[in-house]
N, C-alpha and C. Protein backbone atom coordinates (compact mmCIF):
# COMPACT_ATOMS: atom_id res chain seq x y z
N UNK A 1 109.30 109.57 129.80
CA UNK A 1 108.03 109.38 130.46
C UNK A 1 107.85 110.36 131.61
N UNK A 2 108.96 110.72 132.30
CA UNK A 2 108.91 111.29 133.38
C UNK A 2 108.28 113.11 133.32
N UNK A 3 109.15 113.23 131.99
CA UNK A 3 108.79 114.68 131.45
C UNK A 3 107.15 115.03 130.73
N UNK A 4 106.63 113.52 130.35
CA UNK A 4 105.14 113.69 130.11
C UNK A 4 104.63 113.89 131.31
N UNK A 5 105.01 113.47 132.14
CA UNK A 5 103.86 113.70 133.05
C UNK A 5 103.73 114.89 134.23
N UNK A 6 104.88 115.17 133.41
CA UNK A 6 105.37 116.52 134.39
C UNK A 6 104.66 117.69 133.54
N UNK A 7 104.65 117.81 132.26
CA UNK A 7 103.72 118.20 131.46
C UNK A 7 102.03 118.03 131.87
N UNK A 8 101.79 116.86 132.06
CA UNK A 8 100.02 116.98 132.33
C UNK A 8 100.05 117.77 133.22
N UNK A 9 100.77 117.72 134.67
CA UNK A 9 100.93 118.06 136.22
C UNK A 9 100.69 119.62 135.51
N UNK A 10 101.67 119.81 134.72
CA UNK A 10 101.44 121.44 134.80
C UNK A 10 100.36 122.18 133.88
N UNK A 11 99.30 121.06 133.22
CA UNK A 11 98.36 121.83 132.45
C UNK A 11 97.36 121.45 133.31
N UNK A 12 97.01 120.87 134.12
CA UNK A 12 96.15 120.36 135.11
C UNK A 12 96.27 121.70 136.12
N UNK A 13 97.88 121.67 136.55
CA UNK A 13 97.69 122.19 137.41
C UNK A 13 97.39 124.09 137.55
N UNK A 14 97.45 124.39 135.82
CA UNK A 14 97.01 125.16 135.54
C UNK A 14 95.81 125.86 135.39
N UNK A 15 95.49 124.46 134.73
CA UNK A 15 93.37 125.02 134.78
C UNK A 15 93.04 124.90 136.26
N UNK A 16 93.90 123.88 137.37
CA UNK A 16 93.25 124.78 138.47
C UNK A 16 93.53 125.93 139.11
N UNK A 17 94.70 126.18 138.49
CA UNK A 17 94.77 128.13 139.16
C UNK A 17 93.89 128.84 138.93
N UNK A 18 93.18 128.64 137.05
CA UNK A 18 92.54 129.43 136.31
C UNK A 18 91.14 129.01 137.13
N UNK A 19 90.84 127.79 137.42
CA UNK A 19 89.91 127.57 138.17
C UNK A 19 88.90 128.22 139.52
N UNK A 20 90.67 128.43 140.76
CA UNK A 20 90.73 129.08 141.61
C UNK A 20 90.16 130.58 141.49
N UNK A 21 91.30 131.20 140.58
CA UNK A 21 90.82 132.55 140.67
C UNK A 21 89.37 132.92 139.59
N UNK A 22 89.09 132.12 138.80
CA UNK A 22 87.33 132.29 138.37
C UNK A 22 86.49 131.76 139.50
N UNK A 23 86.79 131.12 140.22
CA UNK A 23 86.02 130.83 141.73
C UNK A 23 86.05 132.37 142.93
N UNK A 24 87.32 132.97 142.47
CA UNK A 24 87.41 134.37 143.48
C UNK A 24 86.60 135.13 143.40
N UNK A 25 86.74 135.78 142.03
CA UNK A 25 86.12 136.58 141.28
C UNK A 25 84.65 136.24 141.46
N UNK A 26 83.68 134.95 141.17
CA UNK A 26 82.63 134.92 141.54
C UNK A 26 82.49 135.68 142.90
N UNK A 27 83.31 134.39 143.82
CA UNK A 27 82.65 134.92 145.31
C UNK A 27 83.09 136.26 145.45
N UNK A 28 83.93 136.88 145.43
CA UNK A 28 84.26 138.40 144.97
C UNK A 28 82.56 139.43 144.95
N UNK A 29 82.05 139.14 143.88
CA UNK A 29 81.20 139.34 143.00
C UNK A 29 80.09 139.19 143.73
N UNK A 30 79.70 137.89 144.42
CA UNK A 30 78.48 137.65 145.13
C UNK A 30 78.37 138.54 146.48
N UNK A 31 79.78 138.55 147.06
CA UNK A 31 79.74 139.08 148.37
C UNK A 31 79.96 140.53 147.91
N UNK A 32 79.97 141.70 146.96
CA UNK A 32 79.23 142.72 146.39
C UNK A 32 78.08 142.92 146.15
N UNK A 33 77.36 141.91 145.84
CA UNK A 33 76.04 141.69 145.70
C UNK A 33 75.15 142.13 146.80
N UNK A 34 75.77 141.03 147.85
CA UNK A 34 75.29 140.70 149.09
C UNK A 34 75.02 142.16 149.75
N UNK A 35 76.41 142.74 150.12
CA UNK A 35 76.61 144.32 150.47
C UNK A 35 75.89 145.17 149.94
N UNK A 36 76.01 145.03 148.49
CA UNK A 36 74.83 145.89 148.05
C UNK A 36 73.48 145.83 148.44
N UNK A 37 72.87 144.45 148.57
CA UNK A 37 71.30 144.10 149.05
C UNK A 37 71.21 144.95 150.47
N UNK A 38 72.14 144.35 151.58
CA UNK A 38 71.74 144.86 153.01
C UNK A 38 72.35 146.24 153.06
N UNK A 39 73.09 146.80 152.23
CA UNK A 39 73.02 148.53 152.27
C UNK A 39 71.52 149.02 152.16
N UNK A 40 71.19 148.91 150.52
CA UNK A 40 69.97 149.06 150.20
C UNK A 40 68.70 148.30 151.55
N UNK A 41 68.55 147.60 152.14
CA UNK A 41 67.76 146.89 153.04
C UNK A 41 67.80 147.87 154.60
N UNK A 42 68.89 148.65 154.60
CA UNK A 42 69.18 149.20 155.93
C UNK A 42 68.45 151.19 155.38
N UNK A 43 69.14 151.09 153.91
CA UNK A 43 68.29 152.61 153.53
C UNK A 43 66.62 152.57 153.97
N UNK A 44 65.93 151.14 153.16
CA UNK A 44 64.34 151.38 153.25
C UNK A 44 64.21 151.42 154.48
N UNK A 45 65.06 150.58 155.41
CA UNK A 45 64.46 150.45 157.14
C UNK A 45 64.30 151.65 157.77
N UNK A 46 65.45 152.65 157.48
CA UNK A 46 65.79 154.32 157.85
C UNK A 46 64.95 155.32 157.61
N UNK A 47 64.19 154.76 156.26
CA UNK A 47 63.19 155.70 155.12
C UNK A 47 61.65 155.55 155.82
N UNK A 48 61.38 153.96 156.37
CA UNK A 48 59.83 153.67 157.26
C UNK A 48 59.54 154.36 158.54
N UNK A 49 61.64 154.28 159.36
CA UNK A 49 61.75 154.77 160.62
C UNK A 49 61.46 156.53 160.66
N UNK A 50 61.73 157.14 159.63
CA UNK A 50 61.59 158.46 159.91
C UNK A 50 60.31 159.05 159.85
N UNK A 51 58.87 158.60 158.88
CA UNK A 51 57.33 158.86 159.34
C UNK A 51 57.74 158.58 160.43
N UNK A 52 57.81 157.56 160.84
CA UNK A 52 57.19 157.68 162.92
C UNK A 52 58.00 158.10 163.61
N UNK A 53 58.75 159.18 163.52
CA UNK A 53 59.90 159.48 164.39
C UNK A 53 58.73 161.34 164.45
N UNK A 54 58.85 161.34 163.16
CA UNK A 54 58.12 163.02 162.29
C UNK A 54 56.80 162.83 163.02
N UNK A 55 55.94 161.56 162.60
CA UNK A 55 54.58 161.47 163.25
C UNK A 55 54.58 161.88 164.88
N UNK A 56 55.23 161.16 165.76
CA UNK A 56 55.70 161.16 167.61
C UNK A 56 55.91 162.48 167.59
N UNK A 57 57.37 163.16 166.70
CA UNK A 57 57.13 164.73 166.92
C UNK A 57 55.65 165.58 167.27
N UNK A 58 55.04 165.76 165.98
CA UNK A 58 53.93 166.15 165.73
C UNK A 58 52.83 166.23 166.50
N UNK A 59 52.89 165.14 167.11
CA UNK A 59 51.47 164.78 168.22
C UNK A 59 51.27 166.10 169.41
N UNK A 60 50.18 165.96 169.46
CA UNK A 60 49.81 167.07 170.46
C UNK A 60 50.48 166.80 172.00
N UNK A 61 50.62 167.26 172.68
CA UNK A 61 51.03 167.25 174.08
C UNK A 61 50.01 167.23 175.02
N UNK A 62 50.21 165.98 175.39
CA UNK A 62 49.39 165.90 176.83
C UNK A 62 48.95 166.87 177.75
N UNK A 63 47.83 166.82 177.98
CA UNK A 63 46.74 168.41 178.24
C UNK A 63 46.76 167.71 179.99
N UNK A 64 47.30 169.02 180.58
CA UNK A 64 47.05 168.68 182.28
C UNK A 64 45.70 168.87 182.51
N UNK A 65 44.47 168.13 182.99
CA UNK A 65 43.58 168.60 183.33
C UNK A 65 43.68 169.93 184.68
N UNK A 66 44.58 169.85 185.45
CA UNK A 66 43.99 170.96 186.71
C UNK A 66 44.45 171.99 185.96
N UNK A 67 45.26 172.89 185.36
CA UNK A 67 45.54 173.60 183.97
C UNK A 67 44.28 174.13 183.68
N UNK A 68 43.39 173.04 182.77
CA UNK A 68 42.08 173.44 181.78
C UNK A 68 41.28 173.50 182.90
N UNK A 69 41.19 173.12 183.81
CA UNK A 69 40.05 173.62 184.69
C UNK A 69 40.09 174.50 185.62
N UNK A 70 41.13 175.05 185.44
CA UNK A 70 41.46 176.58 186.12
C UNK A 70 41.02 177.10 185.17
N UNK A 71 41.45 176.92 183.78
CA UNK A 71 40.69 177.80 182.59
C UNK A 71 38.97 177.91 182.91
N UNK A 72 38.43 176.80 182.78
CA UNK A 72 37.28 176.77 182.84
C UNK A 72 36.37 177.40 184.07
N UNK A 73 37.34 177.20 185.29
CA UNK A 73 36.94 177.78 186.34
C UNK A 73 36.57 179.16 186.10
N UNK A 74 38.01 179.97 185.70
CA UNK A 74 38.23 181.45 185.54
C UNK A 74 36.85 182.14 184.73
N UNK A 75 36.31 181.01 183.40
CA UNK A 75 35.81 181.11 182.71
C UNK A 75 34.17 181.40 182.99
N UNK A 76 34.18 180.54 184.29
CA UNK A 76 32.68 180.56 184.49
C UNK A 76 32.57 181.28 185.95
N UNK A 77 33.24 182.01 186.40
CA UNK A 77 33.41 183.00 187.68
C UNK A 77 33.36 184.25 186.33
N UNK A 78 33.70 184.31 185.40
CA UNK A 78 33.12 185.96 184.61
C UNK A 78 32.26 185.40 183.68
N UNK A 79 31.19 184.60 184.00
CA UNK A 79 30.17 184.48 183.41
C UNK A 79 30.10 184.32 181.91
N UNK A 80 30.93 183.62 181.50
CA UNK A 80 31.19 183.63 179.71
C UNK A 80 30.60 181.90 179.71
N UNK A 81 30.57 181.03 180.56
CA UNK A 81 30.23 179.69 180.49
C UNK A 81 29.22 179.42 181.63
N UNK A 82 28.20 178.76 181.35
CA UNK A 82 27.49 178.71 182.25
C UNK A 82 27.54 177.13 183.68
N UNK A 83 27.47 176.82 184.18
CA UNK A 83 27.98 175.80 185.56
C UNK A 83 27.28 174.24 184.64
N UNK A 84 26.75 174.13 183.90
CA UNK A 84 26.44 173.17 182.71
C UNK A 84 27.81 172.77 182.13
N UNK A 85 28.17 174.18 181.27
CA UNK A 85 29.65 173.73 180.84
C UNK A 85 30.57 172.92 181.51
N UNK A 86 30.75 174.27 182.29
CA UNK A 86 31.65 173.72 183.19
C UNK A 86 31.75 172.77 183.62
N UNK A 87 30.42 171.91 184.04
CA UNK A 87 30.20 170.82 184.29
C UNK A 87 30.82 169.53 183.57
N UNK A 88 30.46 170.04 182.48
CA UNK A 88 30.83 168.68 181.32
C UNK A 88 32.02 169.03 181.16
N UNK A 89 32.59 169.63 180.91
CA UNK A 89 33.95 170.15 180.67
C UNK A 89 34.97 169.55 181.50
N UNK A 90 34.70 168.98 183.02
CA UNK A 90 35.30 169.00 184.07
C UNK A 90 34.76 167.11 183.96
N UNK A 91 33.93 166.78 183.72
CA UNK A 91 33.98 165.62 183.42
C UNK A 91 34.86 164.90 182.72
N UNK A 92 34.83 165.75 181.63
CA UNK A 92 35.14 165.08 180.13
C UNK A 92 37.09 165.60 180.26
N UNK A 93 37.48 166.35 180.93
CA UNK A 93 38.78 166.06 181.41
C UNK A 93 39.04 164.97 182.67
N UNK A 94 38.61 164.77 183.51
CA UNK A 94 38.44 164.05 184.24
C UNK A 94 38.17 162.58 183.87
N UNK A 95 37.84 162.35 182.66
CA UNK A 95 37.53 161.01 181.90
C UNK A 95 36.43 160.52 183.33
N UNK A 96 34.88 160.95 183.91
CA UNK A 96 34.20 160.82 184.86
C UNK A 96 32.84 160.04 183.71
């Protein structure tokens, strides 16, 4: 009797080894999965971030108004713009 049951013990305790390691292998498997998703999830984030990194490059640079209105000044002391221009010109940098 003693040897039957030493027998079940070890086919029992077999299918749960076989158990165990088909339980590894899943989670194995899922947590590849997983890695794979937030690799791929961190590429698209990198791929959205670089338009607006390229766009911010690109942008024009902030225009000093006293700069353009030395231009404009220069401009209308040799008579190429008339004190109208200039006028609006000096506004419309001035945000007036």
């Amino acid at each position: 009797m003693a040897r039957r049951q030493m027998r079940r013990r070890g086919v029992v305790g077999a299918a749960a080894t076989v158990s165990m390691v088909s339980s590894a292998r899943t989670n194995r498997a899922q947590r590849k999965a997983i890695e794979n998703s937030n690799a791929q999830n961190e590429a698209q984030q990198q791929q959205v971030q670089e338009p607006q990194q390229s766009y911010q490059e690109t942008a024009q640079p902030a225009v000093d108004p006293t700069v353009e209105l030395k231009k404009y000044k220069d401009l209308l002391d040799q008579g190429i713009i008339t004190q109208e221009d200039f006028d609006r010109k000096k506004n419309e940098l001035l945000s007036l």
